[in-house]
Structure formats: structure tokens, C-alpha cells
C-alpha atoms as a PDB file:
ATOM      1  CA  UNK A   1      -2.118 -23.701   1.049  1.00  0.00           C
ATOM      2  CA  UNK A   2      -0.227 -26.942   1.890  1.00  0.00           C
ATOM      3  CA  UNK A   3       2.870 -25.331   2.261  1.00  0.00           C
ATOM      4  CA  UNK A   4       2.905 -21.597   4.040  1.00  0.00           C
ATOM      5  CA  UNK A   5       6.350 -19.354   3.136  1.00  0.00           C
ATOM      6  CA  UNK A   6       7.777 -17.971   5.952  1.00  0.00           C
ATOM      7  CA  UNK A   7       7.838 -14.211   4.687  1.00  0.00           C
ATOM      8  CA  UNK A   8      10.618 -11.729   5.838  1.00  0.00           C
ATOM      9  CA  UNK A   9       9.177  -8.287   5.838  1.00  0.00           C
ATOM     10  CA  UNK A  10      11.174  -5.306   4.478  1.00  0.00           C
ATOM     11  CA  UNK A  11      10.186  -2.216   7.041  1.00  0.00           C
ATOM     12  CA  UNK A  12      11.405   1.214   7.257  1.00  0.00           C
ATOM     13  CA  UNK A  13      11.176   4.196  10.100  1.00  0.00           C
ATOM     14  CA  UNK A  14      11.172   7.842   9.413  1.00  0.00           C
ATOM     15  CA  UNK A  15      11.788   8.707  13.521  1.00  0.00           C
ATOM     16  CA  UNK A  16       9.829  11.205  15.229  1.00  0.00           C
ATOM     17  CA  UNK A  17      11.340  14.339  15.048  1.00  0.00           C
ATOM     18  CA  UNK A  18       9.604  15.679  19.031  1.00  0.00           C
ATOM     19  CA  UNK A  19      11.574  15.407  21.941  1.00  0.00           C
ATOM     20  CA  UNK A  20      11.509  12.078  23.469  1.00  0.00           C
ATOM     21  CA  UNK A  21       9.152  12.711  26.170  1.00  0.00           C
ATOM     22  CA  UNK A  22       6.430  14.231  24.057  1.00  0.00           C
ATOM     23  CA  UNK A  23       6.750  11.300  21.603  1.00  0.00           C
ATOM     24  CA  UNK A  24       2.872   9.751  20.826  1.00  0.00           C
ATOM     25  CA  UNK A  25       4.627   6.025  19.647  1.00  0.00           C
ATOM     26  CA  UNK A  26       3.966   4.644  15.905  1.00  0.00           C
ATOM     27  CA  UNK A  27       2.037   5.401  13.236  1.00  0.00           C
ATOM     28  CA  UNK A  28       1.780   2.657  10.691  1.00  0.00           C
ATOM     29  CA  UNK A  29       1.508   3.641   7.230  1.00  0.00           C
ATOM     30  CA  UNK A  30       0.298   1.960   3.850  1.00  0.00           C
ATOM     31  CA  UNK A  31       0.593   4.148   0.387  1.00  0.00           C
ATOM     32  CA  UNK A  32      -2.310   2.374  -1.732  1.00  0.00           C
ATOM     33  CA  UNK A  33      -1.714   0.505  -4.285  1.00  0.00           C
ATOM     34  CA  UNK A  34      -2.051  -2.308  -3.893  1.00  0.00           C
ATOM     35  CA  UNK A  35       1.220  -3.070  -4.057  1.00  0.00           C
ATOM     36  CA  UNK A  36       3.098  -0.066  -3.399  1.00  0.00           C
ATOM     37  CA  UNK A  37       6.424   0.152  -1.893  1.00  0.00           C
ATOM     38  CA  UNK A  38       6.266   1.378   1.461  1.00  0.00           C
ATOM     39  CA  UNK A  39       9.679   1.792   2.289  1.00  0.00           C
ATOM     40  CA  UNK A  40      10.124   3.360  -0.969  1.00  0.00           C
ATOM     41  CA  UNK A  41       7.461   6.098  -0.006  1.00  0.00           C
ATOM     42  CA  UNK A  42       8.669   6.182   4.072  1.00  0.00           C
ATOM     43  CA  UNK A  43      12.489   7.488   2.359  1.00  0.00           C
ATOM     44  CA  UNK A  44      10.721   9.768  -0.468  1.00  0.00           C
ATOM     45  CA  UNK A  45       7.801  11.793   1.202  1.00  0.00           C
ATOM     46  CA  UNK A  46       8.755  10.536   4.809  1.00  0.00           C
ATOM     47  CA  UNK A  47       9.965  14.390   5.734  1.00  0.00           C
ATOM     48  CA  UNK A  48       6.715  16.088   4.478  1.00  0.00           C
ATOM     49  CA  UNK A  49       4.537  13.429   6.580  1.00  0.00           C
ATOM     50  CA  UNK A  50       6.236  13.636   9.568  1.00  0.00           C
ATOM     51  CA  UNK A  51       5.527  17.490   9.313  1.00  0.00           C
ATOM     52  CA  UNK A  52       1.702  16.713   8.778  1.00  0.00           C
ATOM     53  CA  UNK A  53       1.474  14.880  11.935  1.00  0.00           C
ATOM     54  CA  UNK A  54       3.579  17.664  13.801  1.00  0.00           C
ATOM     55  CA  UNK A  55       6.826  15.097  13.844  1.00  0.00           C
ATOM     56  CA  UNK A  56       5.158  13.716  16.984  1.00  0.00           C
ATOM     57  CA  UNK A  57       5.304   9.720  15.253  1.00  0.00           C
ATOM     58  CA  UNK A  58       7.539   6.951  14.144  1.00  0.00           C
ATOM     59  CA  UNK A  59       6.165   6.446  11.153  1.00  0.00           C
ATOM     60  CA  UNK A  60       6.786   2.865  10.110  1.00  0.00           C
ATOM     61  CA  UNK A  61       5.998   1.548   6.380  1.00  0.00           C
ATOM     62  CA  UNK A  62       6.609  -1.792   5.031  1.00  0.00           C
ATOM     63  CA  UNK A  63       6.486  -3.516   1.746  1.00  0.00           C
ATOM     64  CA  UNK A  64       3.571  -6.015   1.749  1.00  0.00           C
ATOM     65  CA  UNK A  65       3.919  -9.745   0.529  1.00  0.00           C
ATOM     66  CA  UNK A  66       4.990  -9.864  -2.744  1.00  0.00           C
ATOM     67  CA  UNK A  67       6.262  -6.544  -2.978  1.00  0.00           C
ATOM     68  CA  UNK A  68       9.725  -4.790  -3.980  1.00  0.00           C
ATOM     69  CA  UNK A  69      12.037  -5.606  -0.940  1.00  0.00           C
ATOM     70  CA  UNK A  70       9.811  -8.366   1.014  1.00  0.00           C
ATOM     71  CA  UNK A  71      11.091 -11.524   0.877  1.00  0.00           C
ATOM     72  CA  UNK A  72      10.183 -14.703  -0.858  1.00  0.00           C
ATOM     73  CA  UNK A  73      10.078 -12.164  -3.915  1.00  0.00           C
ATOM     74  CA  UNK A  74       7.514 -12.747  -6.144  1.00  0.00           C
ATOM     75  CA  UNK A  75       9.315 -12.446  -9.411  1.00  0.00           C
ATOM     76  CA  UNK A  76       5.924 -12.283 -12.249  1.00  0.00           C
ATOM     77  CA  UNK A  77       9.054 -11.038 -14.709  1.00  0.00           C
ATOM     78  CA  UNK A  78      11.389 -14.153 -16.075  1.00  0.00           C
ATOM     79  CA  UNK A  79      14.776 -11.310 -15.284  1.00  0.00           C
ATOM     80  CA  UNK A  80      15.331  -8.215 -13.664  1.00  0.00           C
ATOM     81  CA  UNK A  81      16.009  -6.717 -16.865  1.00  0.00           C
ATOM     82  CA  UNK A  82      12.490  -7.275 -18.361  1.00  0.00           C
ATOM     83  CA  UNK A  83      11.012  -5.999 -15.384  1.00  0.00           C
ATOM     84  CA  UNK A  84      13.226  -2.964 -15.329  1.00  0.00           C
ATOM     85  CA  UNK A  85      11.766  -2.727 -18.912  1.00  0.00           C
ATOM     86  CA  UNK A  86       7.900  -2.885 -17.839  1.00  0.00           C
ATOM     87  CA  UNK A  87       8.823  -0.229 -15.641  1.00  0.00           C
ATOM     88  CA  UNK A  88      10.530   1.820 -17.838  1.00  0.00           C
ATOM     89  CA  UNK A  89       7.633   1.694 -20.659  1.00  0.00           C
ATOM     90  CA  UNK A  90       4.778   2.676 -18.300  1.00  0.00           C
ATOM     91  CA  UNK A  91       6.862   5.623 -17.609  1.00  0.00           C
ATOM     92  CA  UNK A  92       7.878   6.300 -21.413  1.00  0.00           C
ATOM     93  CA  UNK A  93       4.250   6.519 -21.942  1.00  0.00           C
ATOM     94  CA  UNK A  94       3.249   8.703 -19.311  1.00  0.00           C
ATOM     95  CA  UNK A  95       0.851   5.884 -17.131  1.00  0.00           C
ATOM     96  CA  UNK A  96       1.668   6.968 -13.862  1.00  0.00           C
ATOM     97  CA  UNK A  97      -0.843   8.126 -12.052  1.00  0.00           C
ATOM     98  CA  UNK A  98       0.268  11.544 -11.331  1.00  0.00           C
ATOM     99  CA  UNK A  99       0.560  11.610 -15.108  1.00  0.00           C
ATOM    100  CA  UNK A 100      -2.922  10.829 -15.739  1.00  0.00           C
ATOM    101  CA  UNK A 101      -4.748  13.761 -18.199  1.00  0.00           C
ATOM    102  CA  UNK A 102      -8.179  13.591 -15.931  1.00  0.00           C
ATOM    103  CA  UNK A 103     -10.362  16.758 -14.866  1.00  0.00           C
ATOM    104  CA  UNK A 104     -12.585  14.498 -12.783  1.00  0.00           C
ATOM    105  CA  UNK A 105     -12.588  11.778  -9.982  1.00  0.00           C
ATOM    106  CA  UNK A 106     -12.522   8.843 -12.600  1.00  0.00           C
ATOM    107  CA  UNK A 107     -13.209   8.106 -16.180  1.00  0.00           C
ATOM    108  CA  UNK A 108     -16.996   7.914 -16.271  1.00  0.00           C
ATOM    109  CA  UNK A 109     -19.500   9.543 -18.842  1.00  0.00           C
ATOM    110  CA  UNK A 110     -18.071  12.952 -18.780  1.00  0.00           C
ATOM    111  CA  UNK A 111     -14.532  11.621 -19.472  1.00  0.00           C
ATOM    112  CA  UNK A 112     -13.011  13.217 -22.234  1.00  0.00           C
ATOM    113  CA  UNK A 113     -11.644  11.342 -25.494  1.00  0.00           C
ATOM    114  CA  UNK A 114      -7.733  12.071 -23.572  1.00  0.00           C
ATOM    115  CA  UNK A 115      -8.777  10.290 -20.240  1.00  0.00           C
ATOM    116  CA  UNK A 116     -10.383   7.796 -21.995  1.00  0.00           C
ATOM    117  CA  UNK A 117      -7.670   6.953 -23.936  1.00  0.00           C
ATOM    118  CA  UNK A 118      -5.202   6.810 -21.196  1.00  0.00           C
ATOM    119  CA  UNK A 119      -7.632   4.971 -18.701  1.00  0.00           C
ATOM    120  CA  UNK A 120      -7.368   1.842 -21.552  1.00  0.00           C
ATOM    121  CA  UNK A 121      -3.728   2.110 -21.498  1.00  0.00           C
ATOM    122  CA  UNK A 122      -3.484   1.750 -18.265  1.00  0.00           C
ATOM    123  CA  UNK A 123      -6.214  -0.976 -18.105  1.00  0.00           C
ATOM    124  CA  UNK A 124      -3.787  -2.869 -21.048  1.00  0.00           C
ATOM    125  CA  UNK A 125      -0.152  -2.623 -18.428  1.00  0.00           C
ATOM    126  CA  UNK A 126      -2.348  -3.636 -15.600  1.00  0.00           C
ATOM    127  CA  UNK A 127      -3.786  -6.930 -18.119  1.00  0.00           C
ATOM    128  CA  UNK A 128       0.240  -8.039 -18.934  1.00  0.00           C
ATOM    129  CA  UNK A 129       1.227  -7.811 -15.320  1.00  0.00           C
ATOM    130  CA  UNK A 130      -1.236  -9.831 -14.248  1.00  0.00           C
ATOM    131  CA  UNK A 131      -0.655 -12.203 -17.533  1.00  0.00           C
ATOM    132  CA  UNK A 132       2.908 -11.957 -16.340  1.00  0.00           C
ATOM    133  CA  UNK A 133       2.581 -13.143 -12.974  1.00  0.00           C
ATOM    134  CA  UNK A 134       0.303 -15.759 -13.879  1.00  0.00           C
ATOM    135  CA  UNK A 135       3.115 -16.972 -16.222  1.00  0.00           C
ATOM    136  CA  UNK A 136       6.438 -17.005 -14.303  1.00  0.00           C
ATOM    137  CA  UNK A 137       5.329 -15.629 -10.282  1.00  0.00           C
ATOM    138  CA  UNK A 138       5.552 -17.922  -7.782  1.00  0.00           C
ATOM    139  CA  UNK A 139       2.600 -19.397  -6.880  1.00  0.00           C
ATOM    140  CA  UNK A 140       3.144 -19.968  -3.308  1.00  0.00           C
ATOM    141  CA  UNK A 141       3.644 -16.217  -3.056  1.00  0.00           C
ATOM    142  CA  UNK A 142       0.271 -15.481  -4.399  1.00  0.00           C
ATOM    143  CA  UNK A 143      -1.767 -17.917  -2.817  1.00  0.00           C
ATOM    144  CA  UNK A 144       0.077 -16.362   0.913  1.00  0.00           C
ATOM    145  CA  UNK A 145      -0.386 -12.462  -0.115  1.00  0.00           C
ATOM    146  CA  UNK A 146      -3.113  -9.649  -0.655  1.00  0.00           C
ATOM    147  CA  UNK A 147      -5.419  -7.955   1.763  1.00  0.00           C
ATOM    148  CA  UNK A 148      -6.296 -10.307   4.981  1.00  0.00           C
ATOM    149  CA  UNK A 149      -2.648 -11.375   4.801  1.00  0.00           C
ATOM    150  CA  UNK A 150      -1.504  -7.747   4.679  1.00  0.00           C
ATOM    151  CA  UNK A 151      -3.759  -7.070   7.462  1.00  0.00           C
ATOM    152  CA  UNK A 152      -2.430  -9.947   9.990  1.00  0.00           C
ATOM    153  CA  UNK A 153       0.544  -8.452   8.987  1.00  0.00           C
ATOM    154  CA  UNK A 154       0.154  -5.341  10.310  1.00  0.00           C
ATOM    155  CA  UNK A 155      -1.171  -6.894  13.513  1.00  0.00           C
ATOM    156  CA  UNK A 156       2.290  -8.672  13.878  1.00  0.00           C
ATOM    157  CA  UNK A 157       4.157  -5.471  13.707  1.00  0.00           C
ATOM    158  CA  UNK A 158       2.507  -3.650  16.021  1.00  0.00           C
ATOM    159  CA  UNK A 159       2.626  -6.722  19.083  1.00  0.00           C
ATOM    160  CA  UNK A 160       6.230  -6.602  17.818  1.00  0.00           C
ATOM    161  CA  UNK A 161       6.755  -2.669  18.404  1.00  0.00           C
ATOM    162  CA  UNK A 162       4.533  -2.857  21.607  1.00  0.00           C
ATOM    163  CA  UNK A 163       1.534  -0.669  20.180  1.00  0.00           C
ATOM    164  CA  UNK A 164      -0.965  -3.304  21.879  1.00  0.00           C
ATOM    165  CA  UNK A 165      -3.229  -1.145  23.025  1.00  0.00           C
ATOM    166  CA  UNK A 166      -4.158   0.709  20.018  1.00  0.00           C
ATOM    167  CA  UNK A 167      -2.958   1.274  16.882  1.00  0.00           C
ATOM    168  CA  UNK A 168      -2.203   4.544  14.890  1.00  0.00           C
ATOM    169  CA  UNK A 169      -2.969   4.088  11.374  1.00  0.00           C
ATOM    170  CA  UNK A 170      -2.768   6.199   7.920  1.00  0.00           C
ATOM    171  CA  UNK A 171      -3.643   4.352   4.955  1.00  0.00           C
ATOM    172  CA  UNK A 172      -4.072   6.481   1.185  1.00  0.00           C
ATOM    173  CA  UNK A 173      -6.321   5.088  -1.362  1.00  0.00           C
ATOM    174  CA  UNK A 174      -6.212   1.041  -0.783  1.00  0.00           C
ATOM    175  CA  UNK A 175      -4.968   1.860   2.207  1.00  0.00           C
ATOM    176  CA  UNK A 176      -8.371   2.719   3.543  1.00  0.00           C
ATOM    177  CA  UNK A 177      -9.505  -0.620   2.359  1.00  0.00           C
ATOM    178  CA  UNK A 178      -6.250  -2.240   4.073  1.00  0.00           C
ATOM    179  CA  UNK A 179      -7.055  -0.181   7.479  1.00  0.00           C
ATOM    180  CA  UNK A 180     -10.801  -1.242   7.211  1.00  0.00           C
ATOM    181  CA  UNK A 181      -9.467  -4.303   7.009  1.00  0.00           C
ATOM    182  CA  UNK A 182      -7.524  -4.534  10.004  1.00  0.00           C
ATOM    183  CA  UNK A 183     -10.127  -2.500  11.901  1.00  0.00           C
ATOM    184  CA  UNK A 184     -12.247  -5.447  11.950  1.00  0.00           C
ATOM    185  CA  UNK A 185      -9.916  -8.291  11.803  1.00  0.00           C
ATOM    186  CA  UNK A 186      -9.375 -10.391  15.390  1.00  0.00           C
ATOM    187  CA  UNK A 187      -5.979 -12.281  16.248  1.00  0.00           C
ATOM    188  CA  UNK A 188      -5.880 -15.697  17.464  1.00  0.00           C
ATOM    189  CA  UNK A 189      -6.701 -14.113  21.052  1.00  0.00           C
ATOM    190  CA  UNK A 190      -7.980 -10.584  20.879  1.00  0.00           C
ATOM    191  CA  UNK A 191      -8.555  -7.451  18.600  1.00  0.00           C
ATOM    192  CA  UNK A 192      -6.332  -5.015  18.717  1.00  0.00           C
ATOM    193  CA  UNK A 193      -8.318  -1.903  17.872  1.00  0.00           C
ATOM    194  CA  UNK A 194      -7.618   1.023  15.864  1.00  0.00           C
ATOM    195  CA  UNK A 195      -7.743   4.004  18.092  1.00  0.00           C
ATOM    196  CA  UNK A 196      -6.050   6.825  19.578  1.00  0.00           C
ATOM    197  CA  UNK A 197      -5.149   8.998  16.377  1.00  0.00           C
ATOM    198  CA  UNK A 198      -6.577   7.092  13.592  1.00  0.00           C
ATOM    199  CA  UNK A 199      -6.198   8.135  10.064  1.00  0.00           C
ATOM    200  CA  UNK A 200      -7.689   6.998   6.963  1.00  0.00           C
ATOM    201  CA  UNK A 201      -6.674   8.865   3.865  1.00  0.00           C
ATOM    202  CA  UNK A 202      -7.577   9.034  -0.110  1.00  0.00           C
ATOM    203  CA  UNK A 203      -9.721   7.307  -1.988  1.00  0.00           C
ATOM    204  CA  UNK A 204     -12.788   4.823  -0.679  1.00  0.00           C
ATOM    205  CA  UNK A 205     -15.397   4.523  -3.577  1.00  0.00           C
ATOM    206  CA  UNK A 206     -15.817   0.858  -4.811  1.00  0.00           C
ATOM    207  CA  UNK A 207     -12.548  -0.309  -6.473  1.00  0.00           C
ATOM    208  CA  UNK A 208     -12.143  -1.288 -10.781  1.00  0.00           C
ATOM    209  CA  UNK A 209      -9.686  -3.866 -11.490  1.00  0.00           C
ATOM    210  CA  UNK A 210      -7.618  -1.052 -12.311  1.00  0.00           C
ATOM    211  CA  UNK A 211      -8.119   2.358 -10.299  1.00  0.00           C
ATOM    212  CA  UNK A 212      -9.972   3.332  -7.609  1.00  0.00           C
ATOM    213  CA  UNK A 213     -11.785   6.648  -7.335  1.00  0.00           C
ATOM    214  CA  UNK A 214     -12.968   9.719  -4.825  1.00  0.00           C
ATOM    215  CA  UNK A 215     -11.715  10.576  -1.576  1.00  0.00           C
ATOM    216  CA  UNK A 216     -12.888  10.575   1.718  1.00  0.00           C
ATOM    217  CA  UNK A 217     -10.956  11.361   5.085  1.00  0.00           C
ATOM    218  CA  UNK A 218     -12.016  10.049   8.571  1.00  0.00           C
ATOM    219  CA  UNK A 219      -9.774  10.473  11.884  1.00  0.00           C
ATOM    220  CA  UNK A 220     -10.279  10.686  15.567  1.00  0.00           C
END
């Protein structure tokens, strides 16, 4: 890329909830996607995570490149309104995910004529947002985003917040891939490792182009 952006991060803290003094630092957390909001999830579930990890973290979310609040935006929808509209049809028709009509890990040869169904509908919104960022996003903002860059990222705000030493991770579905990622990524001097209290949450089985499926749970 001949031209890097400079991209402004939007970041949000659900505080530790512990008395100061028994306070473990940050725990950095990504909600899958790829592509979904962190800040969005930090303000809606931030409460019942918090409890999880006995209130004892900061936990710290962010929007990745490309993403809701982050800045250059990446704008795949010619107005707000028509992207208000996208929105507003996958949930007319029932394709989020918590929506989806599946009695098994993924759509596979057991899948019923119901999960089927949905799996292509989803497959068919997933197809026009990509057709619509091809169209009208900005193609600086692709060429700068997606996993490494997320990962780097992440390095960056932890040396910012001072978590040098180690950092406290919990990634959900992508987000294991994300926090695999960064476990094995260097910075222009050093690796910052991820220790201490690790967690990597959700799924891990190979990735479609549209879903990923299983679960698996590691943590130290």
C-alpha cells in the first residue's frame, strides 16, 4: 500500500469492579466476527463479563479497522440510509445468528431442510456485502484492515495501557483466530506474549466464507 491511513481507533472500558489494590490490570477483548463491534458488545454484555472474570479486569474492547466507530470509516453502503436498510432486512428475516433454526454445530449432512435454507440466506447477505464494499468501500481501508492488522493493533494498545509484560486476552469465535494471531505475532523489537490469565473462547474449527463452527476453550 503506497499510501498507509492513519487509523483512529474507537475503544471502550467496562472498569473493574474489585477494589483497587486487588485489581489484576486489562483484559482485552474481541467478540468474533469478523467485524463485530466491540464497543458495542463492551456497553451491552460488559456487566455479565465482568462477573465471569470475578470483576477483577478492565475489560477493554475496540472496534477493528473498518468497523462501526473506527475511523477512516469504511463506508461499502453509498448512504447511511441504505446501510441502515441492509441492517434492517437481515433482521426482518431473522439472519442473525442467535436466530439461526440449527440443532447442530453447523449445516453439514444432517442439516435439516430449515437450516439449510437459512444457512443460503445468510450465505446470499454475506455475497451483497461483500459486492457492496467492492462497489463503493474505500479501498485504502481494505487494503490497511483484517487479521495481522487487527493483531498489531492489539499490540499497540496494550504498550499504550502498559500491559508489556503479558497480555490478558478473551477472544469468542474469530476471536480465537485473532488471539492466535497475536500469540505468535513479534513487534518491530520483541513479542509481547500472551500470558498470565489467557482466554480463548468459542468457536475454532476451520472457518467458511460465511460461519464458523464448534467450540473449544483453552486458558491458563
Amino acid at each position: 500500500m503506497s499510501n498507509p491511513l492513519n487509523f483512529s481507533l474507537a475503544i471502550r472500558k467496562f472498569p473493574a469492579t474489585v477494589p483497587a489494590h486487588s485489581r489484576l490490570g486489562t483484559l482485552f477483548v474481541n467478540p468474533g466476527g469478523p467485524g463485530a463491534s466491540g464497543t458495542e458488545e463492551i456497553a451491552r454484555i460488559g456487566p455479565d463479563m465482568s462477573s465471569i472474570v470475578g470483576g477483577f479486569y478492565d475489560l477493554v474492547s475496540w472496534d477493528p479497522r473498518g468497523v462501526n466507530l473506527t475511523s477512516p470509516r469504511l463506508d461499502c453502503f453509498p448512504t447511511e440510509a441504505v446501510s441502515h436498510n441492509w441492517q434492517r432486512d437481515q433482521e426482518r428475516v431473522g439472519l442473525r445468528y442467535e436466530n439461526a433454526p440449527m440443532g447442530h454445530d453447523a449445516p453439514g449432512e444432517h442439516a435439516t431442510g430449515g437450516e439449510l435454507a437459512w444457512a443460503a440466506r445468510i450465505a446470499a447477505f454475506a455475497e451483497s456485502a461483500d459486492q457492496a464494499c467492492s462497489r463503493n468501500g474505500r479501498r485504502e481501508v481494505l487494503e490497511g484492515s483484517g487479521t495481522a492488522a487487527t493483531a498489531r493493533d492489539l499490540r499497540m494498545m496494550a504498550k499504550a495501557m502498559g500491559e508489556t509484560k503479558g497480555v490478558n486476552y478473551w477472544g469468542f469465535s474469530y476471536g480465537t483466530v485473532l488471539g492466535a494471531t497475536f500469540a505468535v505475532s513479534k513487534g518491530p523489537r520483541r513479542r509481547i506474549p500472551l500470558t498470565r490469565a489467557k482466554y480463548i473462547l468459542g468457536d475454532c474449527r476451520p472457518c467458511s466464507r460465511t460461519r464458523c463452527a464448534g467450540s473449544c476453550s483453552t486458558g491458563s
